[in-house]
N, C-alpha and C. Protein backbone atom coordinates (compact mmCIF):
# COMPACT_ATOMS: atom_id res chain seq x y z
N UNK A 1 0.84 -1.19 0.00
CA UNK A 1 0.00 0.00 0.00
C UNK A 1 0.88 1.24 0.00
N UNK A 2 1.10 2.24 -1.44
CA UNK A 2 1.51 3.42 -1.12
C UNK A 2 1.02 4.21 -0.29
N UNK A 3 2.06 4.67 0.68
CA UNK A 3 1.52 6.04 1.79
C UNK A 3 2.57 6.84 2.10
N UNK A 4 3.04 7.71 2.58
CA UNK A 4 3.98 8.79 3.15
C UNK A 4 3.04 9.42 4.06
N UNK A 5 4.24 9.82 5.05
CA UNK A 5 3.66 10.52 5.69
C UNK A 5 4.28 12.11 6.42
N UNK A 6 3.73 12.85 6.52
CA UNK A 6 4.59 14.42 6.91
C UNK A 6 4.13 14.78 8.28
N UNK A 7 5.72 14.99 8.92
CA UNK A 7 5.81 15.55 10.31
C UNK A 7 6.33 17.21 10.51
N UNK A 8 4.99 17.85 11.46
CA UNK A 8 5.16 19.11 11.66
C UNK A 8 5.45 18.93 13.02
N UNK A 9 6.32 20.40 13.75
CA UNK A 9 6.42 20.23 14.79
C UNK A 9 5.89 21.78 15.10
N UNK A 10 5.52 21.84 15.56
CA UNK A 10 4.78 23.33 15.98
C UNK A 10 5.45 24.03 16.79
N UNK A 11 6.24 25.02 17.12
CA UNK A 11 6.50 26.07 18.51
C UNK A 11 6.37 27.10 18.46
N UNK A 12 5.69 26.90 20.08
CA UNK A 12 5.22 28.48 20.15
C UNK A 12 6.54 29.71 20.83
N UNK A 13 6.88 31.01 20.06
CA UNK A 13 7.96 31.88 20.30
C UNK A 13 8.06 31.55 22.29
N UNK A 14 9.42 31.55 22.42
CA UNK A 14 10.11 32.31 23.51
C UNK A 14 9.05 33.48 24.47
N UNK A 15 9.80 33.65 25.16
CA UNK A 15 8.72 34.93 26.41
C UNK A 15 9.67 36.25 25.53
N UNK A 16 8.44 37.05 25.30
CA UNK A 16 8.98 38.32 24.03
C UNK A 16 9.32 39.28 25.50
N UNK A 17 9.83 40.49 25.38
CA UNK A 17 10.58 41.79 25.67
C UNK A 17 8.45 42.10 26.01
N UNK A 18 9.08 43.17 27.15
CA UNK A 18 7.37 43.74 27.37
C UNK A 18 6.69 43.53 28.47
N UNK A 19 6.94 42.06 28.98
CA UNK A 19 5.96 41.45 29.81
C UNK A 19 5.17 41.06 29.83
N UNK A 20 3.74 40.06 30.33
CA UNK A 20 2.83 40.08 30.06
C UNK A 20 1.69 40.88 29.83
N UNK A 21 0.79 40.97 28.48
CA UNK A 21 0.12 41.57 28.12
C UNK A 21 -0.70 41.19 26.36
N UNK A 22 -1.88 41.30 25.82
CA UNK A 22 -2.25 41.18 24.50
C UNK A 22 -1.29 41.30 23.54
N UNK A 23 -0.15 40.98 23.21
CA UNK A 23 0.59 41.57 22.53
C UNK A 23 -0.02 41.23 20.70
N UNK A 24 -0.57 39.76 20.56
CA UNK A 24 -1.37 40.05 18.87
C UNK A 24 -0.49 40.74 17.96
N UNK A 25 -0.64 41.36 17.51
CA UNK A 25 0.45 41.75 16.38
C UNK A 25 1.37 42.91 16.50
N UNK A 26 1.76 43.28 17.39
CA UNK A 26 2.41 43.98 18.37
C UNK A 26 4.11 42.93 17.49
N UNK A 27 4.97 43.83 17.41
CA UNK A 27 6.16 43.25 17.47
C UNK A 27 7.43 43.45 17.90
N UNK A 28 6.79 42.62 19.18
CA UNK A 28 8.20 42.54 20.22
C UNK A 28 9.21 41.30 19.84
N UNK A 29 10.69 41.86 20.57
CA UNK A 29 11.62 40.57 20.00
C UNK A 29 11.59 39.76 21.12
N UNK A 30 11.92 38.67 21.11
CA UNK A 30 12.40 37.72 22.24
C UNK A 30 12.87 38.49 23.40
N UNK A 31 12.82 38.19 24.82
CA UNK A 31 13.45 38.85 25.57
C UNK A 31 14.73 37.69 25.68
N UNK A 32 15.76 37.82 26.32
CA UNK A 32 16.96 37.14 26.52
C UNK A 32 16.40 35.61 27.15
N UNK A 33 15.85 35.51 28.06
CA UNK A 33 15.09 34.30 28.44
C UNK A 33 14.43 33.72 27.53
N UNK A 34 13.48 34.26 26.37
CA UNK A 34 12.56 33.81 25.47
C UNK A 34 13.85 33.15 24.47
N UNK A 35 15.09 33.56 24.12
CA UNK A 35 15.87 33.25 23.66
C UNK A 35 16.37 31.71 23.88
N UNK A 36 16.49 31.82 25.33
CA UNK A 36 17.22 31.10 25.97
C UNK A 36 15.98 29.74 25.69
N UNK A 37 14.44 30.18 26.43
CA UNK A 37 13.50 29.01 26.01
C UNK A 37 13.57 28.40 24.73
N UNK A 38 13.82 29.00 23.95
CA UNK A 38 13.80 28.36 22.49
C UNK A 38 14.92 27.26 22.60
N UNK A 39 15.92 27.90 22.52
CA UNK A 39 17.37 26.85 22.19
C UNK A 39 17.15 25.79 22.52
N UNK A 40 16.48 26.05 23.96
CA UNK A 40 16.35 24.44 24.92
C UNK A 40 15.46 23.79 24.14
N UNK A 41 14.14 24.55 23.81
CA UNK A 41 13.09 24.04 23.05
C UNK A 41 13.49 22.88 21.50
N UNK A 42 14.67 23.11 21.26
CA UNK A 42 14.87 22.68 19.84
C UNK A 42 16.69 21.99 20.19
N UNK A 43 17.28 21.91 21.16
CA UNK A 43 18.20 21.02 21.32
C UNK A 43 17.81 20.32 20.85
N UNK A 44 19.01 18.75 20.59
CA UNK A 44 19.17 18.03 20.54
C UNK A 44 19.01 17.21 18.99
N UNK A 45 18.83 15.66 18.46
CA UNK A 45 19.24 15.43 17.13
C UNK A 45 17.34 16.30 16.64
N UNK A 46 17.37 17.04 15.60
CA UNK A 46 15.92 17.19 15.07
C UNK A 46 16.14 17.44 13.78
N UNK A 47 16.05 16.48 12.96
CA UNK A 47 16.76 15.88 11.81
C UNK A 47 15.44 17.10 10.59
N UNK A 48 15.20 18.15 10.96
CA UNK A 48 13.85 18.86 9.93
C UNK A 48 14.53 19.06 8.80
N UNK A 49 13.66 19.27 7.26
CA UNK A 49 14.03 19.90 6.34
C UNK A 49 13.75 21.00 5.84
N UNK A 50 13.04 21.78 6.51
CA UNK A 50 12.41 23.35 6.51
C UNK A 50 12.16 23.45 7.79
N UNK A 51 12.57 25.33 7.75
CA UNK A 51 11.69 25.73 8.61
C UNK A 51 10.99 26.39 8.03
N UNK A 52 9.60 27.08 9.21
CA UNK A 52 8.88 28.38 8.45
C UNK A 52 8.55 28.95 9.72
N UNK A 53 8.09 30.54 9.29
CA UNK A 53 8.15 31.31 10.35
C UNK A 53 7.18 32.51 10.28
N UNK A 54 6.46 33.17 11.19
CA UNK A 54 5.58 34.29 11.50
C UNK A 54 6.42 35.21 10.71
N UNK A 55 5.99 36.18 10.56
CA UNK A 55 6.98 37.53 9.98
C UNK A 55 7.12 37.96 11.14
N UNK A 56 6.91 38.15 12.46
CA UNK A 56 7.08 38.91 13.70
C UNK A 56 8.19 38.37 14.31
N UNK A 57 8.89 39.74 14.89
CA UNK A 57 10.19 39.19 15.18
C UNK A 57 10.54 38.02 16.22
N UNK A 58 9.54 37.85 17.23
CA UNK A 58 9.82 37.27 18.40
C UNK A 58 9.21 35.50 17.74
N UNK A 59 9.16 35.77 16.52
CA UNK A 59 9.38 34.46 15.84
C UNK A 59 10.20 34.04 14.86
N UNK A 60 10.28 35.15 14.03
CA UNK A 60 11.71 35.46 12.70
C UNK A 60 12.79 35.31 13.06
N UNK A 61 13.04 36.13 14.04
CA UNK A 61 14.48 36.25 14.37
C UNK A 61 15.10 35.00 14.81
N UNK A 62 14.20 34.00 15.64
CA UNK A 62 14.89 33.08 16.31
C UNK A 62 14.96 31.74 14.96
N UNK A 63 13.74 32.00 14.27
CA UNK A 63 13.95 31.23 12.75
C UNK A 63 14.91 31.16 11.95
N UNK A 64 15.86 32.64 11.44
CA UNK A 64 16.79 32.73 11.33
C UNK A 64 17.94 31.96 11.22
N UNK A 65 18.07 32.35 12.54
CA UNK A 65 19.13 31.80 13.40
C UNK A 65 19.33 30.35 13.26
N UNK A 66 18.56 29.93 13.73
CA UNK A 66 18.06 28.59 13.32
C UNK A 66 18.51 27.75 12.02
N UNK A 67 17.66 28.64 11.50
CA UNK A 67 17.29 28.24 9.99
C UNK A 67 19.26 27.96 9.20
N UNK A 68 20.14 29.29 9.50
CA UNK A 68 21.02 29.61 8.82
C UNK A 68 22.45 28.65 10.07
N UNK A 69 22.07 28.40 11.30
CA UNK A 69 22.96 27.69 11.82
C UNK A 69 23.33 25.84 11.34
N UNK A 70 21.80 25.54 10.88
CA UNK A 70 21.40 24.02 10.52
C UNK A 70 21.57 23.67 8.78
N UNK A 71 21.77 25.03 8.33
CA UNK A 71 21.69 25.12 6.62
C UNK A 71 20.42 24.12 6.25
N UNK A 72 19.36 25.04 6.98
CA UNK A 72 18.02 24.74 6.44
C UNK A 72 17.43 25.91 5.49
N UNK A 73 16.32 25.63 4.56
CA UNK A 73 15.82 26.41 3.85
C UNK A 73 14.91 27.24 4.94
N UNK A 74 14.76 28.78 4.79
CA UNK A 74 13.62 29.19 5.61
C UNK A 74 12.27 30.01 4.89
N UNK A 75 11.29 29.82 5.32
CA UNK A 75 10.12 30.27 4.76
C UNK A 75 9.62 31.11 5.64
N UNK A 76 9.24 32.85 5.09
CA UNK A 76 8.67 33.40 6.12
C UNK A 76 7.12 33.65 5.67
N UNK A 77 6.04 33.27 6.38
CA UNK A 77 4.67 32.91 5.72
C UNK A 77 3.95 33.99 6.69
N UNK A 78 3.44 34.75 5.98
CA UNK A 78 2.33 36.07 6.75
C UNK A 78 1.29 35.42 7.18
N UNK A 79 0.36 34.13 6.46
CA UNK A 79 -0.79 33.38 7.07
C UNK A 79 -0.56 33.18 8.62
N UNK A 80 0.57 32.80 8.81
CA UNK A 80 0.60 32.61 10.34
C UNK A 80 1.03 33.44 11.35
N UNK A 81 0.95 34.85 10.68
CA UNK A 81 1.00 35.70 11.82
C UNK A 81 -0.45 35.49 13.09
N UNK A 82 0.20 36.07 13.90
CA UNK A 82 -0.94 36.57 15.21
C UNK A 82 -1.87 37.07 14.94
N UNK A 83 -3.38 36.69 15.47
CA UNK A 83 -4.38 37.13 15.46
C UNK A 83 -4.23 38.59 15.79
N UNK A 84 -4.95 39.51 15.68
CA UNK A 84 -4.92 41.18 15.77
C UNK A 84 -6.09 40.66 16.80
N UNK A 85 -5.45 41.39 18.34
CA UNK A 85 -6.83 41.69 19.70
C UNK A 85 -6.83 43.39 19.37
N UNK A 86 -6.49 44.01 18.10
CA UNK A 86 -7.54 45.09 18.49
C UNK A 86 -6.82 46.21 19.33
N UNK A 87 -7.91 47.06 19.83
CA UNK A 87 -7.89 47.88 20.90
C UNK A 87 -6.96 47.41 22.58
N UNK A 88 -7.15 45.77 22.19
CA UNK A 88 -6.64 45.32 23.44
C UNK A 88 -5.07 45.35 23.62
N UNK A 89 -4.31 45.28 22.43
CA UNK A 89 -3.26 44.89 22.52
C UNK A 89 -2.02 45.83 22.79
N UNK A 90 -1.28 45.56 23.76
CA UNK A 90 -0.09 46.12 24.12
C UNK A 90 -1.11 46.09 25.93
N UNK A 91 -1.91 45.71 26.29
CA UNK A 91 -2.55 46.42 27.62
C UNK A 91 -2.83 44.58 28.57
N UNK A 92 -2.35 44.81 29.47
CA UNK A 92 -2.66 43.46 30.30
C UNK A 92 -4.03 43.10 30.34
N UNK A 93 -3.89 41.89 31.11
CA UNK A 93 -5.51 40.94 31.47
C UNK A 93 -6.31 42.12 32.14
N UNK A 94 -5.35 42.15 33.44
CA UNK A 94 -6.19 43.18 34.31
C UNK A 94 -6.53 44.74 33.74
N UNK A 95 -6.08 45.40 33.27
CA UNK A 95 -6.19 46.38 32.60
C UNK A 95 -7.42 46.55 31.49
N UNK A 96 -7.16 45.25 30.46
CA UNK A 96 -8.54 45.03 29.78
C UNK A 96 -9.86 44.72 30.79
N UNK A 97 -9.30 44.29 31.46
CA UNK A 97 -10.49 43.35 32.18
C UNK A 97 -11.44 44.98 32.86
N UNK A 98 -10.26 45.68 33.67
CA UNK A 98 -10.47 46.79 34.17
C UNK A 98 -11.78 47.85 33.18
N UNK A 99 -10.85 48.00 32.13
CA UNK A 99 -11.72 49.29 31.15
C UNK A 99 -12.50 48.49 30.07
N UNK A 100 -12.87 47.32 29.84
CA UNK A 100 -13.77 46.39 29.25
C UNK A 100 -14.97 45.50 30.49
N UNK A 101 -14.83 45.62 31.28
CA UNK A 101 -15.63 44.88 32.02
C UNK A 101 -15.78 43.63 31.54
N UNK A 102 -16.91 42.68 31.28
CA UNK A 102 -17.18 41.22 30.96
C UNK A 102 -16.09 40.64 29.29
N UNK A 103 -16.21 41.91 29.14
CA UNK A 103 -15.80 41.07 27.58
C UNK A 103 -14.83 40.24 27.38
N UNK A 104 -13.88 40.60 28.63
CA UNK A 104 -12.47 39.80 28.72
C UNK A 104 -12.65 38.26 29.01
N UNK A 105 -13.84 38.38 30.41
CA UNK A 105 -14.20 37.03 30.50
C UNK A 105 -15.28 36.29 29.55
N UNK A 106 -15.82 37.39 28.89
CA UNK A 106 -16.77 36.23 27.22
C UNK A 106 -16.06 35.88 26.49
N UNK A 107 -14.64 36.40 26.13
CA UNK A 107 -13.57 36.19 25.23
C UNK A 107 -13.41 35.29 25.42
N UNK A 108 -12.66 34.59 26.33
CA UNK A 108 -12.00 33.41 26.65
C UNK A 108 -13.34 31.97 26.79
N UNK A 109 -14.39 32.58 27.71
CA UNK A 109 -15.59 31.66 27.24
C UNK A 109 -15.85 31.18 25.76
N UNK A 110 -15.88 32.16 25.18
CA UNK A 110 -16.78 32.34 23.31
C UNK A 110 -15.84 33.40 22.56
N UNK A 111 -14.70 33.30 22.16
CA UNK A 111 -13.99 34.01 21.20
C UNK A 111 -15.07 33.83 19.67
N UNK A 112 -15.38 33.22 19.96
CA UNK A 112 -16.36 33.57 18.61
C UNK A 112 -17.12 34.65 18.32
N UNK A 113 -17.90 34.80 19.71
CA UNK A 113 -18.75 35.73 19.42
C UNK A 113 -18.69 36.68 20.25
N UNK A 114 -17.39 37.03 20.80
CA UNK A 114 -16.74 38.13 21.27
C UNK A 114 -15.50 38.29 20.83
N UNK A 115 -15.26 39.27 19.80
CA UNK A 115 -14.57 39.62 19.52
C UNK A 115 -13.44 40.92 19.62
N UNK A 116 -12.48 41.18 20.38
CA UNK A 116 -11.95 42.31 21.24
C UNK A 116 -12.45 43.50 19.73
N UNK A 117 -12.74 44.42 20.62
CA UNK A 117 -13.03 45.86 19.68
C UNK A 117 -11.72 46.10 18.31
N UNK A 118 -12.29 46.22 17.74
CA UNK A 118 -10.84 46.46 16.48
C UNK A 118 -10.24 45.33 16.24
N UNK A 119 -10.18 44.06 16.72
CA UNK A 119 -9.92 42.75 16.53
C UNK A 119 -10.22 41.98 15.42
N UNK A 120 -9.49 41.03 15.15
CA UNK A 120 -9.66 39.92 13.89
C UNK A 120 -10.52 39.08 14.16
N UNK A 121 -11.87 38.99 14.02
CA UNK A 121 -12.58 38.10 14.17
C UNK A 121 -12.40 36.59 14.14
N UNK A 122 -12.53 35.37 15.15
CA UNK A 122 -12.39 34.48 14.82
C UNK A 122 -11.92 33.37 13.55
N UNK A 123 -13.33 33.31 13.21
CA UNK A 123 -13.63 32.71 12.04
C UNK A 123 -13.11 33.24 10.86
N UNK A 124 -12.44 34.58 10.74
CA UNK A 124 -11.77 35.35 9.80
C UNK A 124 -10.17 34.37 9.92
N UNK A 125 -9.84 34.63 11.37
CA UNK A 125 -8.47 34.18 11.79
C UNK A 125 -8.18 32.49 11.10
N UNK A 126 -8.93 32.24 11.68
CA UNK A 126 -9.15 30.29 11.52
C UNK A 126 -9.40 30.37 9.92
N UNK A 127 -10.07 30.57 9.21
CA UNK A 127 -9.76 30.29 7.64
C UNK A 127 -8.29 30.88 7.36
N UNK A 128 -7.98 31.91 8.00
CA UNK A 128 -6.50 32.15 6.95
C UNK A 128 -5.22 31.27 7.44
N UNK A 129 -5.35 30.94 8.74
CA UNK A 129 -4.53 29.95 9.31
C UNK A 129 -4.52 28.53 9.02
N UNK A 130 -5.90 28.15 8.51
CA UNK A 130 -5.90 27.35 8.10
C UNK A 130 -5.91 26.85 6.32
N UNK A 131 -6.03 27.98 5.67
CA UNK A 131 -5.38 28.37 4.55
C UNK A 131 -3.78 27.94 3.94
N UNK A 132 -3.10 28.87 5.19
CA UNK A 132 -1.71 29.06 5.09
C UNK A 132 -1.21 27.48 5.44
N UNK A 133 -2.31 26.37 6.22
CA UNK A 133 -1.75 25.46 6.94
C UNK A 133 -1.82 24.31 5.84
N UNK A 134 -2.86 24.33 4.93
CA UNK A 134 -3.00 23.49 3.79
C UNK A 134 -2.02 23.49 2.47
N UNK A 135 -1.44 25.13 3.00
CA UNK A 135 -0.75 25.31 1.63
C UNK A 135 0.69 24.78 1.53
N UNK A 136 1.07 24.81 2.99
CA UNK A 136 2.17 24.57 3.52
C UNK A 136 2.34 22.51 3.64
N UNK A 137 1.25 21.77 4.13
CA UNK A 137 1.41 20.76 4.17
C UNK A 137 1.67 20.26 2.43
N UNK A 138 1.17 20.79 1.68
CA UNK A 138 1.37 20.49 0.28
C UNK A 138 2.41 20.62 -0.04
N UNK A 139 3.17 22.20 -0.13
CA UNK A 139 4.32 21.70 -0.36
C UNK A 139 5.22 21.42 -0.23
N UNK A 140 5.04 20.46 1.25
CA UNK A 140 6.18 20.34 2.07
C UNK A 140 5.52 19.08 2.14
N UNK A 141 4.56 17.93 1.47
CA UNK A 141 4.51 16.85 1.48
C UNK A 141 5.64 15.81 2.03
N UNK A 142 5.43 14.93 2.64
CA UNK A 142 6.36 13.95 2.76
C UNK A 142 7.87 14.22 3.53
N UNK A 143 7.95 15.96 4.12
CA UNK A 143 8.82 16.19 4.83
C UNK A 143 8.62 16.23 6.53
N UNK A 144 9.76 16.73 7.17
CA UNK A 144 9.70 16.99 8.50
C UNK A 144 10.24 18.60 8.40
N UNK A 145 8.94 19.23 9.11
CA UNK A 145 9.12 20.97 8.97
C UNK A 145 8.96 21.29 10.74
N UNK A 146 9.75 22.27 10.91
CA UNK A 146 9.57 22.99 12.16
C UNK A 146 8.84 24.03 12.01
N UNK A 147 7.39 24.47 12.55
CA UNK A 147 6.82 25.81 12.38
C UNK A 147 6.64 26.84 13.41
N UNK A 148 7.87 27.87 13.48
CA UNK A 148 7.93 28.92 14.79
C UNK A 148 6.76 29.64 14.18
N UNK A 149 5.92 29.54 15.42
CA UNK A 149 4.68 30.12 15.60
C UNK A 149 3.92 31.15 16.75
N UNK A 150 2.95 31.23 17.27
CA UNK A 150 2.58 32.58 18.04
C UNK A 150 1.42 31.03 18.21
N UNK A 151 0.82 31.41 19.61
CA UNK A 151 -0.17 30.34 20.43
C UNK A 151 -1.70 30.35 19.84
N UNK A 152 -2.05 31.44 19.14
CA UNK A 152 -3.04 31.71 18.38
C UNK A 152 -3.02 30.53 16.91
N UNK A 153 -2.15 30.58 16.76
CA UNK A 153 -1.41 29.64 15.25
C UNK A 153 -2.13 28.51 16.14
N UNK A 154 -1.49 28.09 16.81
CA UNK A 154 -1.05 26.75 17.57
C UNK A 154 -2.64 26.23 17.79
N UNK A 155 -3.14 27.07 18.49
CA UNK A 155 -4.40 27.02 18.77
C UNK A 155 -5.46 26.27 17.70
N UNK A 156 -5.27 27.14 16.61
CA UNK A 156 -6.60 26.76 15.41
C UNK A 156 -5.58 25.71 14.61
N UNK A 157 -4.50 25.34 14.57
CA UNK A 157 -4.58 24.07 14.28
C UNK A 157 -4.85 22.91 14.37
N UNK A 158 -4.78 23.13 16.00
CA UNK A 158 -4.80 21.79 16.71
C UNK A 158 -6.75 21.82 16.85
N UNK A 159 -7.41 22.90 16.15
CA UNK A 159 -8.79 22.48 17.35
C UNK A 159 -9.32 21.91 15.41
N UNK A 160 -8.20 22.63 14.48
CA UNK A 160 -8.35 21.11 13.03
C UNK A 160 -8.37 20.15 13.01
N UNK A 161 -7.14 19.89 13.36
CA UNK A 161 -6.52 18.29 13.61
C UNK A 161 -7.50 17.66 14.60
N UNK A 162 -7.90 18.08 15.69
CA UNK A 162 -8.29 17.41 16.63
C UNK A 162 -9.94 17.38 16.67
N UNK A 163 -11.15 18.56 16.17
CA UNK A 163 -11.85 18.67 15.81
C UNK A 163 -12.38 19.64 17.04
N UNK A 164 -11.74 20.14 17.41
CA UNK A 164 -12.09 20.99 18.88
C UNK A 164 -13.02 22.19 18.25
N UNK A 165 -14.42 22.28 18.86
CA UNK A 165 -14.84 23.84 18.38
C UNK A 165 -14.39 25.06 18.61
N UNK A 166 -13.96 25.92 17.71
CA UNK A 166 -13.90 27.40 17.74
C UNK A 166 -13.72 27.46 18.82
N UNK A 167 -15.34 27.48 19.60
CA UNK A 167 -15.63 27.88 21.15
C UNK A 167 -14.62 27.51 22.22
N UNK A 168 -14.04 26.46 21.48
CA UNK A 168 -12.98 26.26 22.82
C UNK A 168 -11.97 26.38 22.54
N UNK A 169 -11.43 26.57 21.78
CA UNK A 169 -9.95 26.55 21.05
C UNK A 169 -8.70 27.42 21.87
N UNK A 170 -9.61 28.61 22.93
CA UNK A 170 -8.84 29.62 23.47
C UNK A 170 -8.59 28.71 25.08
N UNK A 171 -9.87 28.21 25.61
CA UNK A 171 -9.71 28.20 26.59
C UNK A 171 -9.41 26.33 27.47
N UNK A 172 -9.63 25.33 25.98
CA UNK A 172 -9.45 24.22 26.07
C UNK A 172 -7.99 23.65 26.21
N UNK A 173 -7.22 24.31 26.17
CA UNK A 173 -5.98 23.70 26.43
C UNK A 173 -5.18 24.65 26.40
N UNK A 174 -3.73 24.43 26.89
CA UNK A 174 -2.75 25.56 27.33
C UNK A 174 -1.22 25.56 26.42
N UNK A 175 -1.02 26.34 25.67
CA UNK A 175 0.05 26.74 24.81
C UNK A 175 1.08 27.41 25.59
N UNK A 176 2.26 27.30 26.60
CA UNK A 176 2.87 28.04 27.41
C UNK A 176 3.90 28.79 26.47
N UNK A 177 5.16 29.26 26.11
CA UNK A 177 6.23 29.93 25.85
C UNK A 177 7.10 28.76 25.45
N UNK A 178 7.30 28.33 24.04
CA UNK A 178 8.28 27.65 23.59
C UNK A 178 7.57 26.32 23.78
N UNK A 179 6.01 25.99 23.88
CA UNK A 179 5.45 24.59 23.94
C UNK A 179 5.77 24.13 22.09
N UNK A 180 5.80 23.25 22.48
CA UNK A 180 6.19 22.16 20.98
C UNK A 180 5.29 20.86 21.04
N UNK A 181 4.59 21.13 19.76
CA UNK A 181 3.41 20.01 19.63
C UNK A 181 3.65 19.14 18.05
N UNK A 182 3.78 18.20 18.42
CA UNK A 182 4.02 17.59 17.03
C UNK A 182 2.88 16.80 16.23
N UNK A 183 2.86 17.00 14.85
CA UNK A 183 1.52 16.08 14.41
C UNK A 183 2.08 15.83 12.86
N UNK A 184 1.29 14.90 12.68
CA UNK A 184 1.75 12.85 11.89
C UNK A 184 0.60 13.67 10.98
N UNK A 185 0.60 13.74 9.93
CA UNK A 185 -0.30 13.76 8.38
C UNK A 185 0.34 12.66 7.51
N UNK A 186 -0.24 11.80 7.82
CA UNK A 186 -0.64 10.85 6.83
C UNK A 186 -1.77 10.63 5.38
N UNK A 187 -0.96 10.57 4.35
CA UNK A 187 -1.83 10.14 2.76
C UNK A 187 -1.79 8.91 2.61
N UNK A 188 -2.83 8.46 2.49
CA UNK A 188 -3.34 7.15 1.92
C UNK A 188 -4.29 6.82 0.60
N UNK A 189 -4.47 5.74 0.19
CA UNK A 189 -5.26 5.55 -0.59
C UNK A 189 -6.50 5.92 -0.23
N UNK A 190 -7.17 5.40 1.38
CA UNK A 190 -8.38 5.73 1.99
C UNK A 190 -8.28 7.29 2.22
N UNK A 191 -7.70 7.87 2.08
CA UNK A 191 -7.74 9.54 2.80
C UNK A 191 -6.50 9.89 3.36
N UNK A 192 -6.60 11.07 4.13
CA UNK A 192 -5.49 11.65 4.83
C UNK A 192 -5.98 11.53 5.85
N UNK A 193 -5.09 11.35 7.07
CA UNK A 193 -5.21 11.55 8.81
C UNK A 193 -4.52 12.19 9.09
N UNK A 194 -4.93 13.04 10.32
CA UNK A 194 -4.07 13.76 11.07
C UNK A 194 -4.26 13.00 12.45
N UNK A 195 -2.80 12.84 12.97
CA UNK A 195 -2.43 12.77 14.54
C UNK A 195 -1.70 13.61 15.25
N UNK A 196 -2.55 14.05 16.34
CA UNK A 196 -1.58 14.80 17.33
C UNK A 196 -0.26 13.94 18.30
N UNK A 197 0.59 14.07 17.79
CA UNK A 197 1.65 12.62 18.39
C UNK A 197 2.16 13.45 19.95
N UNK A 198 2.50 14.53 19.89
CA UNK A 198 2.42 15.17 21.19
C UNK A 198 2.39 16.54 21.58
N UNK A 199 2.27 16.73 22.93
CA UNK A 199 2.00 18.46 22.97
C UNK A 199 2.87 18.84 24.02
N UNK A 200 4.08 19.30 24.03
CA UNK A 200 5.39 19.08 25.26
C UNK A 200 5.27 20.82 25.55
N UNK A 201 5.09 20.76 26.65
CA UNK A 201 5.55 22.29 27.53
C UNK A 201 6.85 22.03 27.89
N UNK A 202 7.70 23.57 27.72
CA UNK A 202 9.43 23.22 27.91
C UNK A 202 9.12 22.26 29.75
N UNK A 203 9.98 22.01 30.32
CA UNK A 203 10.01 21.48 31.62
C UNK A 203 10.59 22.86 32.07
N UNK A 204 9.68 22.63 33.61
CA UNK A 204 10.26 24.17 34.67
C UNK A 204 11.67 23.97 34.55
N UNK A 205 12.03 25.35 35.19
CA UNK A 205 13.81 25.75 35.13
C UNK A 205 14.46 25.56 33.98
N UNK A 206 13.79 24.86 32.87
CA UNK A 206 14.56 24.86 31.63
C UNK A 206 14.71 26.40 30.63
């Protein structure tokens, strides 16, 4: 039975310069630690044949690097930039939470149908991510790709692969700083599958 099959590994950027806060398309670089999370994040043998990368720095830059230390090809793909929060971004939880009242907590309930003021609507976000994600498994068929990404990315792939609704996609599972999730696309005669093979948060103190 002909089949191949293509391995992505997903990570989400390093802790950016700033602190916590909406940052969305805001472009901050890695802070020295976010640096440091990565490296650890991607030690060891990881035999990829592409990378690809956000255009935002606190994902580019460390792609780069990467990309040009391993003499890998690099791809920088705008589909997978960060969702836009809008009005919210550059301003903390508490702060939104403060001068928005409920919306912060409907967000995270129903990002669907709360959408931060000036924000990228959901369902806008999720087709282009998942756009950019079809276009990319094509032509990178049959390889092993690393994709430095932003947790928003991370997010609407996995609620693809996995079949998770919209509705939960924000608040169903946890994307930390440099988490790495890997998933198995398999072609077959019967169809294509997707498997989530794993979803690794760096380990504390690392």
């Amino acid at each position: 039975m002909n089949q191949q099959h293509t391995l992505i590994d997903l990570i989400r950027h390093g802790e950016p310069e700033g602190g916590p806060k909406f940052r969305g398309t805001l472009d901050d670089p890695l802070s020295d630690l976010g640096w440091h999370h990565m490296a650890q994040a991607t030690r060891g043998e990881n035999q990829w044949d592409a990378v690809i990368a956000s255009p935002l720095r606190r994902c580019r830059e460390f792609a780069e690097k990467l990309a040009a230390e391993r003499n890998l090809p690099l791809t920088i793909e705008e589909g997978i930039r960060e969702v836009s929060f809008g009005e919210w971004e550059g301003k903390t939880s508490a702060a939104v939470a403060e001068a928005y009242g409920d919306h912060l907590k409907n967000f995270w309930a129903n990002p669907v149908d709360h959408t931060p003021p000036g924000g990228e609507a959901l369902g806008i976000f999720h087709k282009r991510v998942i756009e950019s994600w079809s276009e990319i498994l094509q032509k990178h068929d049959g390889q092993k790709i690393l994709l430095v990404c932003h947790g928003g990315i991370i997010r609407m792939i996995l609620a693809e692969v996995l079949g998770i609704p919209l509705e939960r996609s924000f608040a169903g599972f946890a994307v930390p700083f440099a988490c790495r999730s890997r998933i198995r696309v398999d072609r077959t005669p019967h169809g294509t599958f997707y498997a989530l093979l794993s979803h690794t948060p760096l380990p504390a103190g690392e």
